[in-house]
N, C-alpha and C. Protein backbone atom coordinates (compact mmCIF):
# COMPACT_ATOMS: atom_id res chain seq x y z
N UNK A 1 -7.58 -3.61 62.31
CA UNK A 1 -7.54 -2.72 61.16
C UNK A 1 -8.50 -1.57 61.40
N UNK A 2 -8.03 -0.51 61.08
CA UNK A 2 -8.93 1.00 61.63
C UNK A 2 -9.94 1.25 59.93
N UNK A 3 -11.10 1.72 60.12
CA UNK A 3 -12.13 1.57 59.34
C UNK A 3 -11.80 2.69 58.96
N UNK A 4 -11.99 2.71 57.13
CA UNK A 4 -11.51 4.14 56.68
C UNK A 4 -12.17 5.57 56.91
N UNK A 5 -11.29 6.28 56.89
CA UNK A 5 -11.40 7.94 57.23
C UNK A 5 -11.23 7.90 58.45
N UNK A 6 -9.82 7.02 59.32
CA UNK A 6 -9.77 6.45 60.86
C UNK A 6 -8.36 8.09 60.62
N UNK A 7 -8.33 7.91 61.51
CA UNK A 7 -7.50 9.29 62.47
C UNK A 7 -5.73 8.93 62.13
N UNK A 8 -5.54 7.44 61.35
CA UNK A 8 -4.09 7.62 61.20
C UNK A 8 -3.69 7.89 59.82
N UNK A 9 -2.41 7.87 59.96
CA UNK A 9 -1.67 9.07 58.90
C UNK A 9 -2.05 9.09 57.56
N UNK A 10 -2.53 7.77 57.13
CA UNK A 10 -3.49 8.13 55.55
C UNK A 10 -4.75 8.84 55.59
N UNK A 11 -5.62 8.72 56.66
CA UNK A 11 -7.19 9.05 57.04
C UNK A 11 -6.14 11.00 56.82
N UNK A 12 -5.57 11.12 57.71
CA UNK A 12 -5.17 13.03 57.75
C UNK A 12 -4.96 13.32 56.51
N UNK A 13 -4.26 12.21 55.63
CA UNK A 13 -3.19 12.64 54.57
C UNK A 13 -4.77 12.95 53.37
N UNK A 14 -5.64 12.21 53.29
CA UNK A 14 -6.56 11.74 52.45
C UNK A 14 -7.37 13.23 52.94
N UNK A 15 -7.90 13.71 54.20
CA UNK A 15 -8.58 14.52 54.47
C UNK A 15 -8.28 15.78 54.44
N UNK A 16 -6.73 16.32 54.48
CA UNK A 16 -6.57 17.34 53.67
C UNK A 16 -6.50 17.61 52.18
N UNK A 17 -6.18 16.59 51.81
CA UNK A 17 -6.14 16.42 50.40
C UNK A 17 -7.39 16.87 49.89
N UNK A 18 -8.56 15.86 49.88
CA UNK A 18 -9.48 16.36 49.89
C UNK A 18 -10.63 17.58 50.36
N UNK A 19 -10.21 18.14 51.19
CA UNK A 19 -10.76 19.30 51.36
C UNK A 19 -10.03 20.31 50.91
N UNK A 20 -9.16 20.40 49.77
CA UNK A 20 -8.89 21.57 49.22
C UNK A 20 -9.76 21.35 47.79
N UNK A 21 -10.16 23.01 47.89
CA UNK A 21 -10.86 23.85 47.09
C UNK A 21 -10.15 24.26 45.74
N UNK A 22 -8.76 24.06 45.73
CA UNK A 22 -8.53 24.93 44.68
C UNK A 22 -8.19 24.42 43.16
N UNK A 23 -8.47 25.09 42.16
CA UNK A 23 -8.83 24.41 40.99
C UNK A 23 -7.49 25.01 40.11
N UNK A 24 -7.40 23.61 39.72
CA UNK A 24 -6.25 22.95 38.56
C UNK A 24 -6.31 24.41 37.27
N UNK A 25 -4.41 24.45 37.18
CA UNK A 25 -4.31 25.17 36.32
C UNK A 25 -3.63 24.85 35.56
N UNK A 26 -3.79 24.61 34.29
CA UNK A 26 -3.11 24.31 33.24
C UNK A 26 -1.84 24.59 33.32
N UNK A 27 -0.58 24.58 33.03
CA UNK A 27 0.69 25.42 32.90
C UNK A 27 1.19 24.92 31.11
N UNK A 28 1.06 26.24 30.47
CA UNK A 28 1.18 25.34 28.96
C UNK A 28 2.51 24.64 29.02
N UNK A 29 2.80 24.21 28.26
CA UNK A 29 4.47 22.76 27.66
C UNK A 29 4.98 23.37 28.35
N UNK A 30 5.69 24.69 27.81
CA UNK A 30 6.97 25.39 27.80
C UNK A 30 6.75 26.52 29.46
N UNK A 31 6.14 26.22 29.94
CA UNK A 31 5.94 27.41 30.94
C UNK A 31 7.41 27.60 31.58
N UNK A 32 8.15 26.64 31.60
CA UNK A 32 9.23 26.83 32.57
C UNK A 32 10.56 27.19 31.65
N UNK A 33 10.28 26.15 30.41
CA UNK A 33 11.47 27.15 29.39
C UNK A 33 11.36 28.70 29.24
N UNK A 34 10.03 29.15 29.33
CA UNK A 34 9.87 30.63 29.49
C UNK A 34 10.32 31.50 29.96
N UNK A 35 10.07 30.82 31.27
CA UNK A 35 10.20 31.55 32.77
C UNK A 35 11.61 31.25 32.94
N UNK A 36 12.56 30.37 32.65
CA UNK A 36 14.25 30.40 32.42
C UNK A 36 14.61 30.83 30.89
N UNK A 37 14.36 31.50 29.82
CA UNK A 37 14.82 31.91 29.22
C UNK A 37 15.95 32.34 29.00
N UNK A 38 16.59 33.31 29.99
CA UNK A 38 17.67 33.42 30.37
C UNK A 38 18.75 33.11 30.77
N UNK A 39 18.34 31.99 31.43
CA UNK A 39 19.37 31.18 31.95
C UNK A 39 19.80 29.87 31.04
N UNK A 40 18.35 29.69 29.85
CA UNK A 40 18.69 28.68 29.45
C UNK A 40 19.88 28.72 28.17
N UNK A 41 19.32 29.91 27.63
CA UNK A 41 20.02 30.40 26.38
C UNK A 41 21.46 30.77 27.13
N UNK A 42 22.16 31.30 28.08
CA UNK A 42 23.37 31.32 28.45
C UNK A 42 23.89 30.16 28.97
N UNK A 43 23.26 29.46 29.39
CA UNK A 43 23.81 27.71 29.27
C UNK A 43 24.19 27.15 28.02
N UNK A 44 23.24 26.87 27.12
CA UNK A 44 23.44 26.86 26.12
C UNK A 44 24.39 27.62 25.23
N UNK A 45 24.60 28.57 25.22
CA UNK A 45 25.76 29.53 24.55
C UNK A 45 27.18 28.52 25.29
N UNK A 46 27.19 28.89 26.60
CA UNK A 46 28.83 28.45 26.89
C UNK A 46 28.89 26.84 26.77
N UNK A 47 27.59 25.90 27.10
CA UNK A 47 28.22 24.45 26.25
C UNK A 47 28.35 24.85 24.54
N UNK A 48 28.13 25.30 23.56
CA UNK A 48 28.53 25.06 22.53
C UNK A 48 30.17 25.62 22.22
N UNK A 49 30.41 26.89 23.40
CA UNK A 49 31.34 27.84 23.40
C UNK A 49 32.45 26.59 23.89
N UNK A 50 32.15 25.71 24.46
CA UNK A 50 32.96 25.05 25.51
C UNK A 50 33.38 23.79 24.47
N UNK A 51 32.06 23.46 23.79
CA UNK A 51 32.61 22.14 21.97
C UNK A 51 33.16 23.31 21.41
N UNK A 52 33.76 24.06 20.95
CA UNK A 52 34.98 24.72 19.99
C UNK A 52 33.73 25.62 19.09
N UNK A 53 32.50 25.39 19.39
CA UNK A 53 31.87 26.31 18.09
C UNK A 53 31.65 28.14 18.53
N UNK A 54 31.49 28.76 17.53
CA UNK A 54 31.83 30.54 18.01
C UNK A 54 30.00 30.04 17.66
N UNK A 55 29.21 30.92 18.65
CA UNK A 55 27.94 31.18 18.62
C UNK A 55 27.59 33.12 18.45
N UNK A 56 26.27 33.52 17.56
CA UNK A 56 26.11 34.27 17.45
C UNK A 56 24.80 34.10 18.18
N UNK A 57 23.95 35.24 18.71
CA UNK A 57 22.43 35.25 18.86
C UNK A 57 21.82 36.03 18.41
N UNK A 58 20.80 36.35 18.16
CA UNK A 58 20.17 37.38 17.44
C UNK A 58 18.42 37.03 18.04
N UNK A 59 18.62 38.23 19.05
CA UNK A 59 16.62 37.68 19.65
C UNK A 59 15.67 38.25 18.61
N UNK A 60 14.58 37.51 18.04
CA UNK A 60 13.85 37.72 16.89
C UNK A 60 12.39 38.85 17.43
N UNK A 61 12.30 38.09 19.02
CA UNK A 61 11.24 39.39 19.21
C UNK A 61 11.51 39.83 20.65
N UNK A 62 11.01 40.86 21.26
CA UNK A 62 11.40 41.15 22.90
C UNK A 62 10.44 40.29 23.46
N UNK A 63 10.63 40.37 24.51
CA UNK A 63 10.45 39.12 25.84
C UNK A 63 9.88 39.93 26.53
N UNK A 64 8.51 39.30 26.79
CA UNK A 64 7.74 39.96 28.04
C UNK A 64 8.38 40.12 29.24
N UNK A 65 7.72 41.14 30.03
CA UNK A 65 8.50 41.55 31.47
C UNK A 65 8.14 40.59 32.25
N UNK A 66 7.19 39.67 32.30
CA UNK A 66 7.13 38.48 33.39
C UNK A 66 8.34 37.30 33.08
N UNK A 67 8.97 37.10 31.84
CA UNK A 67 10.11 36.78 31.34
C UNK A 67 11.53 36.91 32.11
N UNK A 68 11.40 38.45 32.34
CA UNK A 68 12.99 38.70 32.46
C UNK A 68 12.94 38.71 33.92
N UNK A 69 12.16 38.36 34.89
CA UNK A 69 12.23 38.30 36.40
C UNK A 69 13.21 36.95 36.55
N UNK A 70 14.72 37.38 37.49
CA UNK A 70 14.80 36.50 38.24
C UNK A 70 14.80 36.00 39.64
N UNK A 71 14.65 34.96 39.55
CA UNK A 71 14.24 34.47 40.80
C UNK A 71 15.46 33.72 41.93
């Protein structure tokens, strides 16, 4: 048995791991409903379009420009 912080693939896996520096960032709940906005609300439109219901939308406020980027 190799004594820990030994040279095989957990000792590497454990030692890069640990030597990173970089610090944890929150991402609030919704970060990703955000950041698909677009895509989610036109999904949504054609499944209800697709159950027989007529959908209207009406956006209540504009959408930041980091919003409307797609990727």
């Amino acid at each position: 048995m190799n004594p820990p912080g030994s040279n095989d693939y957990l000792g590497a896996l454990y030692r890069r791991t640990a030597s990173r520096k970089e610090m944890y960032v929150d991402l609030v709940e919704d970060y990703f409903d955000k950041r698909r906005q677009q895509s989610i609300v036109r999904y949504s439109l054609r499944r209800l379009e697709s159950l027989g219901y007529t959908v209207s939308i009406k956006n209540q406020k504009p959408l930041d420009p980091i919003h409307l980027r797609t990727n």
